[in-house]
Protein backbone atom coordinates (compact mmCIF):
# COMPACT_ATOMS: atom_id res chain seq x y z
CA UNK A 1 57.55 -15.22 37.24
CA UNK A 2 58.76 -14.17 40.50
CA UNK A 3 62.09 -11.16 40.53
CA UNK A 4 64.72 -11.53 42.33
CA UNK A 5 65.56 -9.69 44.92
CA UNK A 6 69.28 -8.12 44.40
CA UNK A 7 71.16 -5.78 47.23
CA UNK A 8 73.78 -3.71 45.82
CA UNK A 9 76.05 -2.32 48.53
CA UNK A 10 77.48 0.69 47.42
CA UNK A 11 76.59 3.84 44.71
CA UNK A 12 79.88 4.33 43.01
CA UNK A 13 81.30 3.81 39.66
CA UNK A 14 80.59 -0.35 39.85
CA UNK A 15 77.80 -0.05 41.76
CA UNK A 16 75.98 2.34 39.50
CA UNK A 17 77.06 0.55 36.34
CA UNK A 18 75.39 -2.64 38.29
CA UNK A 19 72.89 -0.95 38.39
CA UNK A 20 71.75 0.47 34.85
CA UNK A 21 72.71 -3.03 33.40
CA UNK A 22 70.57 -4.74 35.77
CA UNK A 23 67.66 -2.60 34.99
CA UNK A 24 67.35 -3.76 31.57
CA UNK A 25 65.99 -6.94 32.55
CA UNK A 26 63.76 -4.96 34.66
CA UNK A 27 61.22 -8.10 34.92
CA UNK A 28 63.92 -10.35 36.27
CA UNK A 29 65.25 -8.16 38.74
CA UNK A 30 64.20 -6.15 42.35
CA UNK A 31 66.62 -3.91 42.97
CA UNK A 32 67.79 -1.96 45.99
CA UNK A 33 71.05 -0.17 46.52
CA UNK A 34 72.11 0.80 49.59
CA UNK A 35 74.74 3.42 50.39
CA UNK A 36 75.72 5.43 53.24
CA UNK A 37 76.16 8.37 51.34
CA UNK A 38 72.97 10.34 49.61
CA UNK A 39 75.59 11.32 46.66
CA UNK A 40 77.21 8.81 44.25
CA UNK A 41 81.19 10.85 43.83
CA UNK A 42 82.34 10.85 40.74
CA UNK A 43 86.18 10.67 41.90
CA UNK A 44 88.08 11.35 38.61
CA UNK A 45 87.13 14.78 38.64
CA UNK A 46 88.48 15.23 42.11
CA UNK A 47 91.84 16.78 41.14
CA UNK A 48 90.14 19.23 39.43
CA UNK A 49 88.75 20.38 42.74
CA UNK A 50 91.89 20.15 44.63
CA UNK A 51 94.11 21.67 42.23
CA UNK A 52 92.18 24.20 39.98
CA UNK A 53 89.13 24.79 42.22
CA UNK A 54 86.29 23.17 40.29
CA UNK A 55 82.89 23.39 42.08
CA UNK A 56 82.55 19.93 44.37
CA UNK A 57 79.01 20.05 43.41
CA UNK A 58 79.68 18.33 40.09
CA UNK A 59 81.30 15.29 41.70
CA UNK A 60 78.05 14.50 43.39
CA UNK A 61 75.50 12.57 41.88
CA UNK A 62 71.87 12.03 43.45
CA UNK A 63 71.56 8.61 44.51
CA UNK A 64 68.31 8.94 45.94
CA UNK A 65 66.94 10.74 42.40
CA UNK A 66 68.62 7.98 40.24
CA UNK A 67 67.69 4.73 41.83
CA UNK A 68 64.28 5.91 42.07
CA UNK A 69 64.07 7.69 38.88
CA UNK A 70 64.86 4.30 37.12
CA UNK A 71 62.76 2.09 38.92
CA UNK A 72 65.03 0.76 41.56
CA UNK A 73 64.97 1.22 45.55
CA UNK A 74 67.39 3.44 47.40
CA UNK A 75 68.37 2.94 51.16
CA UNK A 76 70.97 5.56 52.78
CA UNK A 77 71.82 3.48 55.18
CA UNK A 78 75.28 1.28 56.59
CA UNK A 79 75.47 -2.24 56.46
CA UNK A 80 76.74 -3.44 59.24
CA UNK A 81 76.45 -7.38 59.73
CA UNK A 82 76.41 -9.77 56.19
CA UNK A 83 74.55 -13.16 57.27
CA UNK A 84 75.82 -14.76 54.35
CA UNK A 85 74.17 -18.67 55.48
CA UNK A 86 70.53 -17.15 56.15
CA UNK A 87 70.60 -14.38 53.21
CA UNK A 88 69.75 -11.13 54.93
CA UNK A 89 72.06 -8.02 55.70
CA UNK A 90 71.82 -5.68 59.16
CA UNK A 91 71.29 -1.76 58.52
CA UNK A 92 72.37 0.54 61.43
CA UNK A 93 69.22 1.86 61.45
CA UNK A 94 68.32 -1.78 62.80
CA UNK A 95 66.39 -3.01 59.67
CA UNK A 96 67.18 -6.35 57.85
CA UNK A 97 66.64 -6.55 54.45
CA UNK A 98 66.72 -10.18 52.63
CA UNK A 99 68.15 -10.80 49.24
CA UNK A 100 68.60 -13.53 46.70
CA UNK A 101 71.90 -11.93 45.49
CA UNK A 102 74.18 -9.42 47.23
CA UNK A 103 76.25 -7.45 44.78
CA UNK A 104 79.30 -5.76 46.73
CA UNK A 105 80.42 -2.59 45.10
CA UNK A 106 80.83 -0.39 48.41
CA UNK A 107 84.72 0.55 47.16
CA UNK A 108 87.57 0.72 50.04
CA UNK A 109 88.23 2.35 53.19
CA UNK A 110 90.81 5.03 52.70
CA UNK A 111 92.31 5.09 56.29
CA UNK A 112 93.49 8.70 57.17
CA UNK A 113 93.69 7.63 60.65
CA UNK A 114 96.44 5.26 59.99
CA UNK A 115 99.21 8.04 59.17
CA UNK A 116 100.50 9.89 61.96
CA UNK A 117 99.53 13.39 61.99
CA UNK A 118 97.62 13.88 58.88
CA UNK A 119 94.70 14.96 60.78
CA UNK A 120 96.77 18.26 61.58
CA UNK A 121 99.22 18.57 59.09
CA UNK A 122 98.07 16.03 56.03
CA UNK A 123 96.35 16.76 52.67
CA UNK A 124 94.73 14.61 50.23
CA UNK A 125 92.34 14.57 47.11
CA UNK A 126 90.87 11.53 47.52
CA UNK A 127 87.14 12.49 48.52
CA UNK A 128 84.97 15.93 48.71
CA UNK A 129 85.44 17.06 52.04
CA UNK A 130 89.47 16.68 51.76
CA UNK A 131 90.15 17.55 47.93
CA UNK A 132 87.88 21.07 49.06
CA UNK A 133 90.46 21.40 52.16
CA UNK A 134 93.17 21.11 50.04
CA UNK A 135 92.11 23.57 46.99
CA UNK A 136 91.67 26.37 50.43
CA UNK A 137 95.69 25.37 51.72
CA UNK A 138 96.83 25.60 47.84
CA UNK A 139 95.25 29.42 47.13
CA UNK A 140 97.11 30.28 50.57
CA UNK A 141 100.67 28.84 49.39
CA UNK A 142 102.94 31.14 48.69
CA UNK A 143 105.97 28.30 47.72
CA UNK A 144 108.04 26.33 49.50
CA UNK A 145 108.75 21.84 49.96
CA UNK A 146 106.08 20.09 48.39
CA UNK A 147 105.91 16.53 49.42
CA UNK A 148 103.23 14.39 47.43
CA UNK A 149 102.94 9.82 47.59
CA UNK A 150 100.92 7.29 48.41
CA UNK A 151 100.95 5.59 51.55
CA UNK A 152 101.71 1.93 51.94
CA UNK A 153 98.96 -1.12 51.22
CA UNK A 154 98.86 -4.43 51.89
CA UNK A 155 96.39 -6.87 50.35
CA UNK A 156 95.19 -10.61 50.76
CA UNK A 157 96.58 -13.61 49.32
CA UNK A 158 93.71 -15.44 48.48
CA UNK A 159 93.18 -14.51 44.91
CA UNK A 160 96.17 -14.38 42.57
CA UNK A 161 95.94 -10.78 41.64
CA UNK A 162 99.26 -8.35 41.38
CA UNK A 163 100.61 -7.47 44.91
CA UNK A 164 101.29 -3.53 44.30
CA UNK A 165 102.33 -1.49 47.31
CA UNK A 166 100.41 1.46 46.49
CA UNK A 167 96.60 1.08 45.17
CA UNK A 168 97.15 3.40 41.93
CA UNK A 169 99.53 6.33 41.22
CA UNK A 170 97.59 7.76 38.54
CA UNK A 171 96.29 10.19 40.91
CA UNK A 172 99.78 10.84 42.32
CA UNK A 173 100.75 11.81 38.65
CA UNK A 174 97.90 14.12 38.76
CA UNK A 175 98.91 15.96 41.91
CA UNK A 176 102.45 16.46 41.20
CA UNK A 177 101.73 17.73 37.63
CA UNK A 178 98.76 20.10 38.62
CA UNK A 179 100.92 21.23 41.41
CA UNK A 180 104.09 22.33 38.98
CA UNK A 181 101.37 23.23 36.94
CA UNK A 182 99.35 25.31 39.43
CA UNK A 183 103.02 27.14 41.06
CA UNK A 184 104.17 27.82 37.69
CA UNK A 185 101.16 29.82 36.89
CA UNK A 186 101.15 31.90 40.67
CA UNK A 187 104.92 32.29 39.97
CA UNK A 188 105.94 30.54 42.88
CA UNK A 189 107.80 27.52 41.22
CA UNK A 190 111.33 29.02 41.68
CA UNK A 191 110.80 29.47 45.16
CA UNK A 192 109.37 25.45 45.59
CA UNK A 193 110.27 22.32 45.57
CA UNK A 194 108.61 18.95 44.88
CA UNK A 195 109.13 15.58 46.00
CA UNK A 196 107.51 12.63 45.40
CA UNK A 197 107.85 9.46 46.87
CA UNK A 198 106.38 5.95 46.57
CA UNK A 199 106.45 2.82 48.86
CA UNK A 200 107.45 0.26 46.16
CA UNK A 201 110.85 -0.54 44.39
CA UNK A 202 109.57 1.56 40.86
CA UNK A 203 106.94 4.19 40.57
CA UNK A 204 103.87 3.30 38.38
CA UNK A 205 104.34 -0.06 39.21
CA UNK A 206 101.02 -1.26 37.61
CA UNK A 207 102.16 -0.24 33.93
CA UNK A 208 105.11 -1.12 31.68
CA UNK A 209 108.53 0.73 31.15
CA UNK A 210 107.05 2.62 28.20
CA UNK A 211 104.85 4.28 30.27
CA UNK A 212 106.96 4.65 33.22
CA UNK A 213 109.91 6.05 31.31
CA UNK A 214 107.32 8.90 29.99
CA UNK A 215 105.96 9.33 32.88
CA UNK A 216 109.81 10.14 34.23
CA UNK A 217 110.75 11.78 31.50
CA UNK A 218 108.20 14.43 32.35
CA UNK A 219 109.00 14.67 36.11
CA UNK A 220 112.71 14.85 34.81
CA UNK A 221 111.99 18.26 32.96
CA UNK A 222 109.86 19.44 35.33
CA UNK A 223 111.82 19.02 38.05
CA UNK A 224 110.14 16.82 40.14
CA UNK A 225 112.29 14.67 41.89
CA UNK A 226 111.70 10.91 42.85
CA UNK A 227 111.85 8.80 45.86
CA UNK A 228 111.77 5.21 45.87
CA UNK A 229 111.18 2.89 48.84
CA UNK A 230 109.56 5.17 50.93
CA UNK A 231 106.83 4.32 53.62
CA UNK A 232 105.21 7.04 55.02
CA UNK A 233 105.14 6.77 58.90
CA UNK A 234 104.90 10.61 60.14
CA UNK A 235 103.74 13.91 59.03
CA UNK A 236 104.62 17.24 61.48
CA UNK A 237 104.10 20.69 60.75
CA UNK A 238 107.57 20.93 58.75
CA UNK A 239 108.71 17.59 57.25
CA UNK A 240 107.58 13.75 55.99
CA UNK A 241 109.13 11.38 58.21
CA UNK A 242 109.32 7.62 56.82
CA UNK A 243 109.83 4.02 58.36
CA UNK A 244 113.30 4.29 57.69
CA UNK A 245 114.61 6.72 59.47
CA UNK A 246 115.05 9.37 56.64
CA UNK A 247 112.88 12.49 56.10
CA UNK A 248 111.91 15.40 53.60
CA UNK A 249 111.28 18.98 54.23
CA UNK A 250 107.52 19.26 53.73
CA UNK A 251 105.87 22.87 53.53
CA UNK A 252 102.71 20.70 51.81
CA UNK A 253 101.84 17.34 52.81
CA UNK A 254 99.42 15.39 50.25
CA UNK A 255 98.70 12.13 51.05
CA UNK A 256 96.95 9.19 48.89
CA UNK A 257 96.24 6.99 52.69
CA UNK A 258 96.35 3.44 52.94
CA UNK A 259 93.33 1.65 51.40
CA UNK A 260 91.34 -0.99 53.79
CA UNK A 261 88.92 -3.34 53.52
CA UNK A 262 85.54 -2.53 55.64
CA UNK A 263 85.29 -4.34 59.05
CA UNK A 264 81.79 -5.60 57.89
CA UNK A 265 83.24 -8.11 55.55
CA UNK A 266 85.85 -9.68 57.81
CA UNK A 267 83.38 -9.58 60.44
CA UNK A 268 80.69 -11.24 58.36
CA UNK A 269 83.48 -14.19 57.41
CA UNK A 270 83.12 -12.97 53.29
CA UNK A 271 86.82 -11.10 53.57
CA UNK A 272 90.65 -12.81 52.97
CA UNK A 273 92.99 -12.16 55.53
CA UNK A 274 92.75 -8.35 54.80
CA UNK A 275 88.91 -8.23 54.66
CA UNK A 276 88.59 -7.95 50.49
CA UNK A 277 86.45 -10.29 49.13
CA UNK A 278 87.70 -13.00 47.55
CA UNK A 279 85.97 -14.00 43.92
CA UNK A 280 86.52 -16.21 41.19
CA UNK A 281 87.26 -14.16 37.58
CA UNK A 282 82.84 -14.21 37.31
CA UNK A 283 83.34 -11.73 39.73
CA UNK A 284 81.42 -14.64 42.12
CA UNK A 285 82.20 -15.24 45.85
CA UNK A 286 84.49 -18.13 46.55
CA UNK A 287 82.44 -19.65 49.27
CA UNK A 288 78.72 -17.91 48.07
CA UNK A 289 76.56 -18.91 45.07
CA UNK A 290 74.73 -16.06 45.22
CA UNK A 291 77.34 -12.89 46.49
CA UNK A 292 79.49 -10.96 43.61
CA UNK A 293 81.98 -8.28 44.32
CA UNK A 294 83.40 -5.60 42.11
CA UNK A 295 85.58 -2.94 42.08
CA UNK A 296 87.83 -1.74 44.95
CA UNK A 297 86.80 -3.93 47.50
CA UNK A 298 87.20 -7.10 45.15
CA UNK A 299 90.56 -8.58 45.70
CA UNK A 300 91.19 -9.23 42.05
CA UNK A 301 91.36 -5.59 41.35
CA UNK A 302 94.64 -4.57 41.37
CA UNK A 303 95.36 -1.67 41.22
CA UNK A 304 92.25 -0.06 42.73
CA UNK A 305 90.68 1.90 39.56
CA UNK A 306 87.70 3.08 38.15
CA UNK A 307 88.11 1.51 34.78
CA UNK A 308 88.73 -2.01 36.10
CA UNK A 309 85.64 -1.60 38.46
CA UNK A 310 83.92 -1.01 35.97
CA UNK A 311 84.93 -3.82 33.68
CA UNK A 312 84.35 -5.67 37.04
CA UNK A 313 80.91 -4.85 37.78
CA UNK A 314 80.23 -5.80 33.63
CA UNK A 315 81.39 -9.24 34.28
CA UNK A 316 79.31 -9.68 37.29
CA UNK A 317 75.95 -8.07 36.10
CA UNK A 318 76.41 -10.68 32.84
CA UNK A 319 76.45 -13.51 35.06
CA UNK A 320 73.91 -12.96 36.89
CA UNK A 321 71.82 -12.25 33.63
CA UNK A 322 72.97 -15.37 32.53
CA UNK A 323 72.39 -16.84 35.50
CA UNK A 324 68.62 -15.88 36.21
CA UNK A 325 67.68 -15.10 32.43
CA UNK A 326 69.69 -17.11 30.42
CA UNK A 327 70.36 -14.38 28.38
CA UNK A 328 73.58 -12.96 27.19
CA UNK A 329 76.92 -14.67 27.81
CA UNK A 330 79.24 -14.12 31.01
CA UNK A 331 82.13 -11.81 29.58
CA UNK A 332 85.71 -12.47 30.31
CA UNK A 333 87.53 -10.86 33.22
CA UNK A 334 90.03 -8.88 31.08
CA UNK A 335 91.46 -6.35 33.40
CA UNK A 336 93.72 -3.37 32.31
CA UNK A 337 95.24 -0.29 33.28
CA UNK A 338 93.32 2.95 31.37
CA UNK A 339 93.47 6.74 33.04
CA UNK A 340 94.10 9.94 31.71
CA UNK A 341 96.22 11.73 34.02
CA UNK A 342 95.42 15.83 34.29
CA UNK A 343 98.57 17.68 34.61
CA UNK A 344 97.19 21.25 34.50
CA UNK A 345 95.75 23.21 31.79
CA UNK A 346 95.32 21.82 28.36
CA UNK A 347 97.68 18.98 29.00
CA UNK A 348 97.55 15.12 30.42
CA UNK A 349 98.76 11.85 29.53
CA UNK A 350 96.01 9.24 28.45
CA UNK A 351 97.77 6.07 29.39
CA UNK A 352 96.94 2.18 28.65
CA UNK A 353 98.43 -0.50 29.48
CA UNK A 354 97.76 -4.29 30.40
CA UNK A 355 101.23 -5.67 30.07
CA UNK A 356 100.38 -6.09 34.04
CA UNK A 357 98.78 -8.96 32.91
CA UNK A 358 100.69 -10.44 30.69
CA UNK A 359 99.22 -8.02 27.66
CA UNK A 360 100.89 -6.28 25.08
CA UNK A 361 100.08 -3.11 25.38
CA UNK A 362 101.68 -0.17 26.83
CA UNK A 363 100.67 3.50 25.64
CA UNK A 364 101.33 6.75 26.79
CA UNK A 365 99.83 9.49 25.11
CA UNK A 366 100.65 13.02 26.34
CA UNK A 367 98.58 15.30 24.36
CA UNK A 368 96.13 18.07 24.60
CA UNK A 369 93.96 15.68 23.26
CA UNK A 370 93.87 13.53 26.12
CA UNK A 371 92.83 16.80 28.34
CA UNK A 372 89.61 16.65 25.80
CA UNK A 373 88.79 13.12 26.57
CA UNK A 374 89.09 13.58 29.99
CA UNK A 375 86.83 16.68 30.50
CA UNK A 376 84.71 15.04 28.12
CA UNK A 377 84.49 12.01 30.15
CA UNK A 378 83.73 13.94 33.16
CA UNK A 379 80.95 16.04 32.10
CA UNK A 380 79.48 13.19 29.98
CA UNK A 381 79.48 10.60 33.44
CA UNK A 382 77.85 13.45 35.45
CA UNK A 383 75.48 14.98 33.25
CA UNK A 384 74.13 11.45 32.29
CA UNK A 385 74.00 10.58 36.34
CA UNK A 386 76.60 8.03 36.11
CA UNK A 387 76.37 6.43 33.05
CA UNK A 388 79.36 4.96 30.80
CA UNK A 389 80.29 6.66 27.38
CA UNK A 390 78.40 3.89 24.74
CA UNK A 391 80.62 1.21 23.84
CA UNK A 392 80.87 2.00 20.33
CA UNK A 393 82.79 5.22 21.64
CA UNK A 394 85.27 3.03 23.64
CA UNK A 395 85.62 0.33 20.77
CA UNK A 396 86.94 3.03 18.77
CA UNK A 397 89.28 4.60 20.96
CA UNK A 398 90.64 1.11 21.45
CA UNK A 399 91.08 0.80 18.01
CA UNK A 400 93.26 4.48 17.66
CA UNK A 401 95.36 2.95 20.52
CA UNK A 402 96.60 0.17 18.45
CA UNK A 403 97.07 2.17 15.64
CA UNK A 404 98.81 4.09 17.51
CA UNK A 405 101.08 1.53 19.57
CA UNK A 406 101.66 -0.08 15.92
CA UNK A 407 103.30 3.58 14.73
CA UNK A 408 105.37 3.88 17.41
CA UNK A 409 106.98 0.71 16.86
């Protein structure tokens, strides 16, 4: 029996999870991942870096030392043509590599470039080199205007999928709360302020008014004061300067960018009209048999999170098991909203919620207990080199959170 040969573009949290799945049908299946990157980051634990100075070194995961380690191939490498028709991908370093299936997991391009100078004046947690840059400005800040939002978004229209102006403010949560947390503990809160600001009508506009109202409640006695409607245009040494005209004083800029879609897919003719890649709810191209997409760069996931890329890359890996084994069945696309948001400390909010899509839940549970999970989490996904927490673990949370919901009411 011949394997088939399966690309998977990208080493993050779907393509990983591709990954170990795949390899348990390790007779089916020739695998290669390519990524750009030697290191797989492991970006929940980012904050933790920019805000409390965690060593960047346990983001990273070995890609190289993984792939191989299990049996798979690793290429660090860029893809930079798809020829979807003929079946083969273009490297930079000039090589073209054939497939049978080409799994896209390579996340989205957070454009720094696009916000008026941030280069100079901007600050952001969103990868290694800038959450690092930003734990160096926050030792050296003595107080003053804090200014912390996401930038503005825009998606295709292909799919249906929720059309949120900002990818996911869970990690806005986390700055503005590890911020207050981080001045209150230097003794510079008195002498600060912080503002936050969002581009759409409500903040946390992927969750339900449960959520959002605890969410507020917190910012409320924290003193953390709320912008709505906001699109970031300019940042200058002293002050956030938005499309409408207004501004805020800004001592501290941090910035969550715009999130794009890589040229290579627009280019290649697999992109909608903003270059995300279009799939049906088996995480399957719309036009190609044999291409899957999950995770950030898939247009159904809204809003752009590791959980749901996750889920994602689950669906896809059991259809193509199905597919090429006829083993298994092909899971239901079943997205939801699950984070726990760090707010300095021994406190965060674990928060679930679907009602997004048309579900009933919406949870909120701000607790040192959630801090646990999430350090657990952390350690337990690098540690293991990117694996998942077994599924009996997540059953039974699932379970406590509708106990839970059902006790509230």
């Amino acid at each position: 029996m011949s394997q088939k040969k399966i690309i998977i573009m990208g080493g993050g949290f779907a393509g990983l999870r591709s990954f170990y799945h795949l390899k348990e049908y390790d007779k089916h299946f020739d695998i290669t991942l390519i990524d750009k990157r030697a290191f797989s980051l492991e970006k929940p634990a980012l904050p933790e870096v920019a805000f409390a100075g965690s060593k960047v070194e346990h983001t990273l995961i070995d890609l190289k030392h993984v792939i191989e380690h299990h049996g798979g191939h690793f290429l660090q490498d860029e893809v930079v043509k798809i020829n979807p028709k003929l079946n083969h991908i273009h490297l930079k370093s000039g090589a073209k590599v054939e497939y049978d299936y080409l799994l896209i997991t390579t996340g989205a391009f957070k454009d720094f470039n696009a916000i008026k100078g941030f280069d100079k004046y901007g600050y952001s947690m969103c990868d290694d080199v800038h959450a690092v840059k930003l734990w160096e400005r926050l030792k050296n800040f003595k107080g003053g205007h804090v200014v912390i939002g996401a930038a503005k978004s825009e998606f295709g229209h292909r799919v249906d999928a929720p059309d949120l102006k900002a990818p996911c403010e869970g990690p806005i949560g986390e700055a503005m709360f590890m911020t207050d947390y981080y001045l209150r503990k230097k003794g510079f809160r008195e002498k600060s302020t912080i503002d936050v600001f969002t581009p759409g009508e409500i903040f946390f506009e992927d969750v339900g008014d449960l959520v959002r109202n605890k969410v507020g409640g917190v910012m409320q006695e924290r003193g953390i004061n709320l912008h709505l409607n906001k699109v970031v245009k300019e940042i200058t040494a002293t002050e956030m300067i938005y499309e409408d005209g207004s501004s805020l004083p800004s001592d501290l800029s941090i910035i969550i960018p715009p999130y794009k879609a890589h040229c290579v897919f627009k280019d290649s003719g697999l992109g909608d009209d903003k270059g995300f890649i279009p799939t049906d709810k088996t995480m399957r191209h719309l036009d190609y048999d044999n291409i899957f997409a999950a995770g950030d760069i898939n247009a159904l996931a809204q809003p752009k999170l590791g959980h749901i890329a996750v889920h994602q890359a689950d669906v896809a890996t059991s259809t193509l098991i199905k597919e090429v084994t006829g083993k298994g069945e092909i899971l239901p696309f079943k997205p939801e909203v699950f984070c726990i948001m760090n707010m300095g400390g021994m406190d965060a909010t674990l928060i679930y919620s679907d009602v997004l899509y048309g579900g009933p839940h919406d949870i909120a549970i701000h607790s040192p207990l959630a801090r646990m999970m999430k350090w657990s989490f952390d350690n337990y996904y690098f540690y293991t080199h990117g694996h998942m927490p077994p599924t009996f673990t997540l059953e039974i949370l699932e379970k406590f959170l509708e106990l839970f919901q059902e006790h509230e009411k």
